[in-house]
Protein backbone atom coordinates (compact mmCIF):
# COMPACT_ATOMS: atom_id res chain seq x y z
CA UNK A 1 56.91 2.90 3.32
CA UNK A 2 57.16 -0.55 2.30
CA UNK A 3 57.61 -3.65 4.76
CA UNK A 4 58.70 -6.43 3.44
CA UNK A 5 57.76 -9.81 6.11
CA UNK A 6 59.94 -12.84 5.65
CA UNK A 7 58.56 -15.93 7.71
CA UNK A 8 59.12 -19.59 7.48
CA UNK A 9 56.19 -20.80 9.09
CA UNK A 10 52.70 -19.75 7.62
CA UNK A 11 50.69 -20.26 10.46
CA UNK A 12 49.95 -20.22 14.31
CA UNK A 13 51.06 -17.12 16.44
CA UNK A 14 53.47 -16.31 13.41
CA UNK A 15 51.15 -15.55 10.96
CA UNK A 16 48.45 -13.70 13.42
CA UNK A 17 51.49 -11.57 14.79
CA UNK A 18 51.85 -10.68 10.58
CA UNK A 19 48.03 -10.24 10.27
CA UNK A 20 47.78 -8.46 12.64
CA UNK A 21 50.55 -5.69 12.00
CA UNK A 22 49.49 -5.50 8.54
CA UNK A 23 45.93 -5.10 9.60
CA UNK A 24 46.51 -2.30 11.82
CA UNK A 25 48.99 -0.17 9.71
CA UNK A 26 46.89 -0.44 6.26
CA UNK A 27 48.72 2.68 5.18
CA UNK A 28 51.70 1.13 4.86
CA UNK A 29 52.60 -1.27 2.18
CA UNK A 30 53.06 -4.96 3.09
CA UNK A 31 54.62 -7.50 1.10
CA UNK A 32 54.65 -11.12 2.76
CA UNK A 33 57.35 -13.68 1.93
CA UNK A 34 56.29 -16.75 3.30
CA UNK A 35 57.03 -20.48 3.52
CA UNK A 36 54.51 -23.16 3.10
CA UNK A 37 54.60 -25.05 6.34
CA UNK A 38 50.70 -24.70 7.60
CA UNK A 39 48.20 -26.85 9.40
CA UNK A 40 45.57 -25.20 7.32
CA UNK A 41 46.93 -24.58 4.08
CA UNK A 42 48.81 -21.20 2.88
CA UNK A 43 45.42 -19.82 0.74
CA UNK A 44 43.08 -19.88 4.14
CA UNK A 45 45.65 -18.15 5.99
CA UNK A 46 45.73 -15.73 3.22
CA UNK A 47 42.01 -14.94 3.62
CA UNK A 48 43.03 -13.44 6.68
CA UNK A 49 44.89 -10.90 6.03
CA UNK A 50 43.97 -7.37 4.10
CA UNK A 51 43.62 -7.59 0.37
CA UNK A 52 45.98 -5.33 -0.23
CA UNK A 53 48.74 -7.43 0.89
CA UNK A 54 50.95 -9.32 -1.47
CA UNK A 55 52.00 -12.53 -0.78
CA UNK A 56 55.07 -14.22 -2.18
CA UNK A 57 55.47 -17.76 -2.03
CA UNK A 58 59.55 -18.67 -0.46
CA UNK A 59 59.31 -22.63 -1.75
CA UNK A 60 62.77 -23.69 -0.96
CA UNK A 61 62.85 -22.63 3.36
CA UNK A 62 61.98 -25.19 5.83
CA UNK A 63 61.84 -25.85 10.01
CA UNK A 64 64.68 -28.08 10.32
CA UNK A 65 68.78 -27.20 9.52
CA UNK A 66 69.44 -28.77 5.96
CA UNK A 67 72.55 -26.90 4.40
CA UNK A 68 71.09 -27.91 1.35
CA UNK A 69 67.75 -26.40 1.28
CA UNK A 70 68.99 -23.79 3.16
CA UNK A 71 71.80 -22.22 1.09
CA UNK A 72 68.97 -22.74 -1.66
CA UNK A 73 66.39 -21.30 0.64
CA UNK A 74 69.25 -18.39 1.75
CA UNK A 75 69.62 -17.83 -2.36
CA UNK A 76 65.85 -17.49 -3.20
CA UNK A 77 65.24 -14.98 -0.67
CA UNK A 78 67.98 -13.18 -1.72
CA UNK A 79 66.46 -12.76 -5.05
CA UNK A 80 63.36 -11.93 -3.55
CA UNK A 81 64.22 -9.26 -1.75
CA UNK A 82 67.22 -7.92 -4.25
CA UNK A 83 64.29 -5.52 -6.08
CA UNK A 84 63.75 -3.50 -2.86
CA UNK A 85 67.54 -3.32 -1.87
CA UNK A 86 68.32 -0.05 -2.80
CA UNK A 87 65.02 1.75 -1.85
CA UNK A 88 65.75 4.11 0.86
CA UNK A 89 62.13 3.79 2.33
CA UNK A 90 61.74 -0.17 3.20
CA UNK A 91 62.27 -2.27 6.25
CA UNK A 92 62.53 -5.89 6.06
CA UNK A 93 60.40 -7.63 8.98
CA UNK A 94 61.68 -10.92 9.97
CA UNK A 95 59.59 -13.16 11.62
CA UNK A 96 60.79 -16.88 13.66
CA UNK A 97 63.85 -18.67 13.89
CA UNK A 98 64.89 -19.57 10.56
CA UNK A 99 64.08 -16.40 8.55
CA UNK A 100 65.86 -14.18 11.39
CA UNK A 101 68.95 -16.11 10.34
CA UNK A 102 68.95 -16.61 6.46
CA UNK A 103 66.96 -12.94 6.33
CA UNK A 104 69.74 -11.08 8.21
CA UNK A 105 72.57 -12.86 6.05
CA UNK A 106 70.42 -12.37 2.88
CA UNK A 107 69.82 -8.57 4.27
CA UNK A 108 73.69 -7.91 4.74
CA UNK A 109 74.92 -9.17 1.41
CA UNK A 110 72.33 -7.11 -0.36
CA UNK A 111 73.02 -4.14 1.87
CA UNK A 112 69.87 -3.67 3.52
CA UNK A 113 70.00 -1.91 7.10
CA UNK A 114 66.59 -1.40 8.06
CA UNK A 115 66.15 -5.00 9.59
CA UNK A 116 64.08 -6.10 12.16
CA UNK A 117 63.71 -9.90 13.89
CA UNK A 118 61.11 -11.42 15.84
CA UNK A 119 61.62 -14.61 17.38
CA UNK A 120 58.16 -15.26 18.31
CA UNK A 121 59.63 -17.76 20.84
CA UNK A 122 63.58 -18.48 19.57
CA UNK A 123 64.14 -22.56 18.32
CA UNK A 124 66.93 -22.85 21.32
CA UNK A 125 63.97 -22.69 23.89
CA UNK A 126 61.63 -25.71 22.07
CA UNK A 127 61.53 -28.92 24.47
CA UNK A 128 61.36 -31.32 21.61
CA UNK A 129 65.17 -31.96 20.41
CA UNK A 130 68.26 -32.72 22.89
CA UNK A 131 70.74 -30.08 24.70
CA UNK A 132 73.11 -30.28 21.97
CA UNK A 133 70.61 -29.06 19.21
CA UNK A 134 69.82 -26.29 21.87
CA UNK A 135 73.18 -24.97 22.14
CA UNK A 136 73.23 -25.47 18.17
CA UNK A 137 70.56 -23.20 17.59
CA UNK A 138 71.44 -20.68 20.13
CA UNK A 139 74.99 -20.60 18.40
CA UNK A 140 73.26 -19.69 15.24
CA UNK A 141 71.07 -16.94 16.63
CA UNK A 142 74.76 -15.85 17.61
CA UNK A 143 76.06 -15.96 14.43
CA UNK A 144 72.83 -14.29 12.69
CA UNK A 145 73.25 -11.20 15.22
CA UNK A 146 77.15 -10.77 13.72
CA UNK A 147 75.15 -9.81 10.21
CA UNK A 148 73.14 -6.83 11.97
CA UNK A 149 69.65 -5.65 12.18
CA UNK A 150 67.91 -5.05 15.71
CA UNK A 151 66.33 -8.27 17.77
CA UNK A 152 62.39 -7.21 18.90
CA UNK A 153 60.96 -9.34 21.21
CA UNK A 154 57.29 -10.27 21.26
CA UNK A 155 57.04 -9.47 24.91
CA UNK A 156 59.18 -8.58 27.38
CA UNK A 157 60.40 -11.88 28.15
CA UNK A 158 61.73 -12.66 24.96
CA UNK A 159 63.58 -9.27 24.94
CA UNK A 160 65.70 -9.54 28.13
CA UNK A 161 66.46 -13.75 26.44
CA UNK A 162 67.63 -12.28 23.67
CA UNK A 163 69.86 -9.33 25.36
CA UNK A 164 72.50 -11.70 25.45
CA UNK A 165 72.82 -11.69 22.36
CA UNK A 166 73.23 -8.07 21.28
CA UNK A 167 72.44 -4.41 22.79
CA UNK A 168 70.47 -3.77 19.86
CA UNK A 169 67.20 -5.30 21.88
CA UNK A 170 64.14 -4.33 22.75
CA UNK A 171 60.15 -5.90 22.70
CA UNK A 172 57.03 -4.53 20.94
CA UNK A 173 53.97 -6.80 22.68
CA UNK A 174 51.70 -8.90 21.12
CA UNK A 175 48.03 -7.24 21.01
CA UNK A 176 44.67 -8.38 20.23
CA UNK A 177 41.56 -6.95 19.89
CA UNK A 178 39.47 -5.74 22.42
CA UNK A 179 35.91 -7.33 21.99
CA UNK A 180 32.51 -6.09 22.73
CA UNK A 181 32.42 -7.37 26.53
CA UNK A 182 28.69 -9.44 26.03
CA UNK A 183 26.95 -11.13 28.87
CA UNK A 184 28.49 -14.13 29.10
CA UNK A 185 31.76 -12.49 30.15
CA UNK A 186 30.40 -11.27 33.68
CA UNK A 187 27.57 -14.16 34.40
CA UNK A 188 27.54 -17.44 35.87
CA UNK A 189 26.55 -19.21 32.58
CA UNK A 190 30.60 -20.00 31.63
CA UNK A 191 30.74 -23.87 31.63
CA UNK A 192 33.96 -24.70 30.01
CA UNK A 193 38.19 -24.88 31.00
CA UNK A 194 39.93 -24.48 27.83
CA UNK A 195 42.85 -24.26 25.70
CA UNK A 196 43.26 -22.63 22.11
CA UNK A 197 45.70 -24.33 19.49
CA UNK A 198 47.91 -26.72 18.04
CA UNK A 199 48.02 -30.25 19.52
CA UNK A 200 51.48 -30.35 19.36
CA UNK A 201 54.70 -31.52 21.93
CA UNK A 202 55.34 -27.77 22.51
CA UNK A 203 51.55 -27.55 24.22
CA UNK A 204 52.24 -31.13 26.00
CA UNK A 205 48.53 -31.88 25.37
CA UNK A 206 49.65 -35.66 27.50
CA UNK A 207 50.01 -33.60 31.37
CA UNK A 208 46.44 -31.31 29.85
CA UNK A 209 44.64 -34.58 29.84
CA UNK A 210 46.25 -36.18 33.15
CA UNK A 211 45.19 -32.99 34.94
CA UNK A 212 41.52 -33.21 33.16
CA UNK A 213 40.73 -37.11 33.98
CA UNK A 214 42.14 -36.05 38.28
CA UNK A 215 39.94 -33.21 37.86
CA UNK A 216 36.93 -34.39 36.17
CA UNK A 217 34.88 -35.13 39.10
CA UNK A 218 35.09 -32.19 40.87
CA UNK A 219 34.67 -30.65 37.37
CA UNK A 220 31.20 -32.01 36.29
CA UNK A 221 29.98 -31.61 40.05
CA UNK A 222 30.96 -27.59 39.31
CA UNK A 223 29.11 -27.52 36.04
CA UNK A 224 32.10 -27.39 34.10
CA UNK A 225 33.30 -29.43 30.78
CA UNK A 226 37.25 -29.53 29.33
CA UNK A 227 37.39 -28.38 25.21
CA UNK A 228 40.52 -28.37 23.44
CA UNK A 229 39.93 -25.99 20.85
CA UNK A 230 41.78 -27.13 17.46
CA UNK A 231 43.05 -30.04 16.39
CA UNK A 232 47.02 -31.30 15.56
CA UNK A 233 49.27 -34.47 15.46
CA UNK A 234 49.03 -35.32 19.32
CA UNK A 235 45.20 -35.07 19.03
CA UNK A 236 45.14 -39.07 20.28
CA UNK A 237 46.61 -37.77 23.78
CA UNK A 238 43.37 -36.67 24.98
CA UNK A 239 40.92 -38.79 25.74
CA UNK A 240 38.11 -38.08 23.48
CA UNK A 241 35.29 -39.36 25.96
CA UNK A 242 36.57 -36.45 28.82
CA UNK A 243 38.15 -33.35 26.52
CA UNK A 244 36.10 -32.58 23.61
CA UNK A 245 38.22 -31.53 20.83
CA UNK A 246 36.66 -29.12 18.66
CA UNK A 247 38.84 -29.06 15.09
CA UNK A 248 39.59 -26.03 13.70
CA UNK A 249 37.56 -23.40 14.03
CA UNK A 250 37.17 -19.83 12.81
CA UNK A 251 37.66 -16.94 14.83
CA UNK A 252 34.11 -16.11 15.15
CA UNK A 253 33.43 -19.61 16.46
CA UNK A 254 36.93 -19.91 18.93
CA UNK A 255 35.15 -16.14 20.45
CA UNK A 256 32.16 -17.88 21.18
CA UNK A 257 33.90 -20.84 22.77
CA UNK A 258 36.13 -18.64 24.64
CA UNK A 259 33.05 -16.51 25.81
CA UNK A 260 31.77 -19.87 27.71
CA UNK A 261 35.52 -20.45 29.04
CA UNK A 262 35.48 -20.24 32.84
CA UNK A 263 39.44 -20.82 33.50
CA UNK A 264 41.85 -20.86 30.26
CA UNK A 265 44.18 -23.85 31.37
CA UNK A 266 47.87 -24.00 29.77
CA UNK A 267 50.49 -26.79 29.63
CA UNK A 268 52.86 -25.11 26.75
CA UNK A 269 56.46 -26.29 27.46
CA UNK A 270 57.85 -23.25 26.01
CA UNK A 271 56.17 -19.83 24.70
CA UNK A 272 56.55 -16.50 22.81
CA UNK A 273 53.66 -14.18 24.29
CA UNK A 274 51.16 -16.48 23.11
CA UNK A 275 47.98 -14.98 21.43
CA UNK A 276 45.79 -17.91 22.83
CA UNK A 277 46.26 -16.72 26.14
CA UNK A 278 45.65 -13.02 24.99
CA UNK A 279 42.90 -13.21 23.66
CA UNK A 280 41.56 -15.69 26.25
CA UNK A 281 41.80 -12.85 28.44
CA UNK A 282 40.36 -10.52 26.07
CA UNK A 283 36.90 -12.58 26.50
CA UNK A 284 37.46 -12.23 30.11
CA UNK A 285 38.92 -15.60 31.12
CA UNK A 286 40.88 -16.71 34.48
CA UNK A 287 44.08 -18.02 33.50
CA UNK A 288 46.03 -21.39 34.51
CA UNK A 289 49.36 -20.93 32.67
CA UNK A 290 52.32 -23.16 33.13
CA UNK A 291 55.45 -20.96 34.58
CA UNK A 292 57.36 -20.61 31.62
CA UNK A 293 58.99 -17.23 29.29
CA UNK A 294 55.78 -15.50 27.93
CA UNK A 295 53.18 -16.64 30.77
CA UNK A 296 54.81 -15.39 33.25
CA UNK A 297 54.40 -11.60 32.27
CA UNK A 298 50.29 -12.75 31.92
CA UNK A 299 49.08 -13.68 34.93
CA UNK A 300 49.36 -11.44 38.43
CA UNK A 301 48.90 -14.41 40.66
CA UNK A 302 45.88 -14.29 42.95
CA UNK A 303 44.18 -11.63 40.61
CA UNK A 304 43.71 -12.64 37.15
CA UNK A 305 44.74 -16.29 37.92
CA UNK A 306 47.52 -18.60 38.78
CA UNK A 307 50.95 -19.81 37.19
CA UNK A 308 51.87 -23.63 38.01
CA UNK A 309 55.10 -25.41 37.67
CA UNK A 310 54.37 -29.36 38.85
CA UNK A 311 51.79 -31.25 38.09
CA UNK A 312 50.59 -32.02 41.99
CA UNK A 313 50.18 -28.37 41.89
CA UNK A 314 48.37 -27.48 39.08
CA UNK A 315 46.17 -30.28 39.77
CA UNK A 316 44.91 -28.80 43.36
CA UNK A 317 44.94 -25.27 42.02
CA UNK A 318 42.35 -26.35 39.35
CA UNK A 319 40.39 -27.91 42.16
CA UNK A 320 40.38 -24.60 44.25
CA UNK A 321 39.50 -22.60 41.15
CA UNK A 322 36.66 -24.55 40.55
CA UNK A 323 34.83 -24.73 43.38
CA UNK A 324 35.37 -20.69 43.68
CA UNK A 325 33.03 -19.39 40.69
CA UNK A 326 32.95 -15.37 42.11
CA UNK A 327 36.53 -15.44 42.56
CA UNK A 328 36.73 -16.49 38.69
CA UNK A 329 34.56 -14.21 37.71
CA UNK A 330 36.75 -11.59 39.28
CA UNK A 331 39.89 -12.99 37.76
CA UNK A 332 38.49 -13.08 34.07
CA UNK A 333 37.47 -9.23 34.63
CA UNK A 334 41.13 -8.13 35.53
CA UNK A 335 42.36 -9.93 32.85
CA UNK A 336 40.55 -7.81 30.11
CA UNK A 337 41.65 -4.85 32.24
CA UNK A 338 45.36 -6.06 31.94
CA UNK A 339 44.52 -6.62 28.21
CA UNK A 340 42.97 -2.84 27.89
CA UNK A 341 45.73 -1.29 29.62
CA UNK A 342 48.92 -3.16 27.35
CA UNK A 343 47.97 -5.66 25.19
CA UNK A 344 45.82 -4.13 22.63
CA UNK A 345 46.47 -4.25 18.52
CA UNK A 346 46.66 -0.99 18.33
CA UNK A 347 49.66 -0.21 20.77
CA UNK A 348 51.36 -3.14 19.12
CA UNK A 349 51.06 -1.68 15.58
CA UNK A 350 52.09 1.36 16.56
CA UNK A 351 54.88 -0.19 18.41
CA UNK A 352 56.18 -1.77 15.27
CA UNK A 353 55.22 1.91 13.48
CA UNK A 354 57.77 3.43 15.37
CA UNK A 355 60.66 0.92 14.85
CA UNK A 356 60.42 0.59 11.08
CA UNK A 357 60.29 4.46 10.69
CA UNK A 358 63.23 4.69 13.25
CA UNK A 359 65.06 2.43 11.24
CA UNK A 360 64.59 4.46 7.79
CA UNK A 361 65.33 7.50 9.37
């Protein structure tokens, strides 16, 4: 079988969702088509990925609406994906906001019914434009579900928001894999309260470094240090003398960070099922999530860690948490047992194994 991925964005959660279904179902054949908006450049995030995956390049799509570039974008991918339209054994993959829309129109004109969208977090949730561009780009997720395919959430979450849209809804998890559990994931020695990503509006890095500086007494009397690790646009919202802010790193070096990660601490605005937080617990890390879609289904509060929705309270709960090192110990434990249990890669590609074979059947 051949799956065909059409995403606008080449990076972030996107591409590691991508990666990591292509990684786990190597006998099936992947072809990416992806745009070229990236924080580290399109040939890095190629690296990641299998060899045998083939990677086309879709240069006209971008974030924002431009009718424009996006009837151009709309016509390119038709013509990309025109060679595969009348194979019987294909399913075209669509991955965020954008490409679920010009994919499924693209998809319908060229007669294609084995479709499949993933939001990965839909653009009518994102914090960062008014109401009115909101409703704008909830009314085009409308319009997108009148040209078919089936909507599969990320997580559960994002499956019951997009049930209003269509019965044709379900969720396949995120997974991650499940790493070799070393020492540092049941000792004392974890020093650090982290977060893993972009320094963007969406992760609202201004309230991560207001609850750092109330917090950073208590903090250094506990042994225990605030890292931001990555790097982005808002990077001048934390104060470099109290967060230290690591740049991008690999994944062998964020593992290692997030071994020495006491309590993984989240301000995101607005969320998917976000893979920092999975594999945050993977390492065996308490969580501090803010309450919104795609934490909540993380945390069981009180025994992997806590969800927060002011800042008054977020800012005592970090206090409690660190003065209680056993309790966080036992917190980062259950959340690699919540990870074991039904966040793992492999249920997730086999998730997505059964969808695309459903759909060609």
């Amino acid at each position: 079988m051949i799956v065909l991925h059409v995403l606008e964005p080449f990076a972030s959660g996107v591409a590691t969702a991508v990666c990591s279904i292509t990684g786990e179902l190597r006998d099936l054949t992947h072809i990416i088509i992806h745009g070229s908006r990236s924080l580290e450049g399109s040939e890095k995030v190629k690296l990641r990925f299998p060899k045998e995956v083939t990677f086309i390049e879709w240069k006209n799509v971008g974030r924002e609406i431009n009718l424009v570039k996006d009837f151009r974008a709309l016509k390119e991918l038709k013509k990309h994906l025109k060679p595969y339209a009348r194979q019987k054994d294909i399913a075209v993959h669509l991955h965020s906001s954008k490409a679920g829309f010009l994919g499924r129109i693209a998809c319908s004109f060229l007669g294609i019914k084995n479709v499949i969208y993933t939001p990965h977090c839909g653009a009518f949730l994102r914090k960062d434009v008014s109401s009115t561009k909101r409703k704008l780009f909830y009314f085009f997720e409308w319009i997108g579900s009148r040209f078919g395919g089936r909507v599969v959430g990320c997580g559960p979450s994002e499956g019951e928001l997009y049930k209003k849209l269509g019965k044709n809804t379900t969720y396949v998890s995120n997974g991650v894999t499940i790493n070799k559990e070393s020492g540092a994931a049941i000792a004392n020695s974890r020093n650090l309260i982290s977060f893993s990503g972009v320094v963007s509006f969406q992760k609202d890095p201004s309230l991560w470094n207001i609850v750092a500086r109330s917090s950073a007494s208590a903090a250094k009397v506990a042994g225990y240090s605030f890292c931001w690790i990555g790097d982005g646009p808002l990077a001048n919202k934390l104060d470099k003398d109290l967060v230290t802010l690591t740049g991008w790193k690999n994944s062998e070096e964020v593992n290692e960070l997030l071994e020495k990660t006491a309590i993984y601490f989240s301000t995101s605005a607005w969320e998917g099922l976000p893979y920092g937080v999975l594999e945050a617990m993977s390492h065996g890390c308490a969580l501090l999530l803010r309450n919104v879609p795609g934490n909540r289904e993380l945390v069981i509060p009180g025994e992997n860690g806590w969800l927060f929705d002011t800042k008054e309270e977020v800012e005592n709960r970090l206090k409690e948490m660190i003065k209680d090192k056993p309790l966080l110990i036992k917190m980062g434990k259950r959340s690699r047992e919540i990870i074991e249990q039904n966040y793992t890669i492999k249920q997730m590609g086999e998730g997505y194994r059964k969808i695309y074979m459903e759909g060609a059947a």
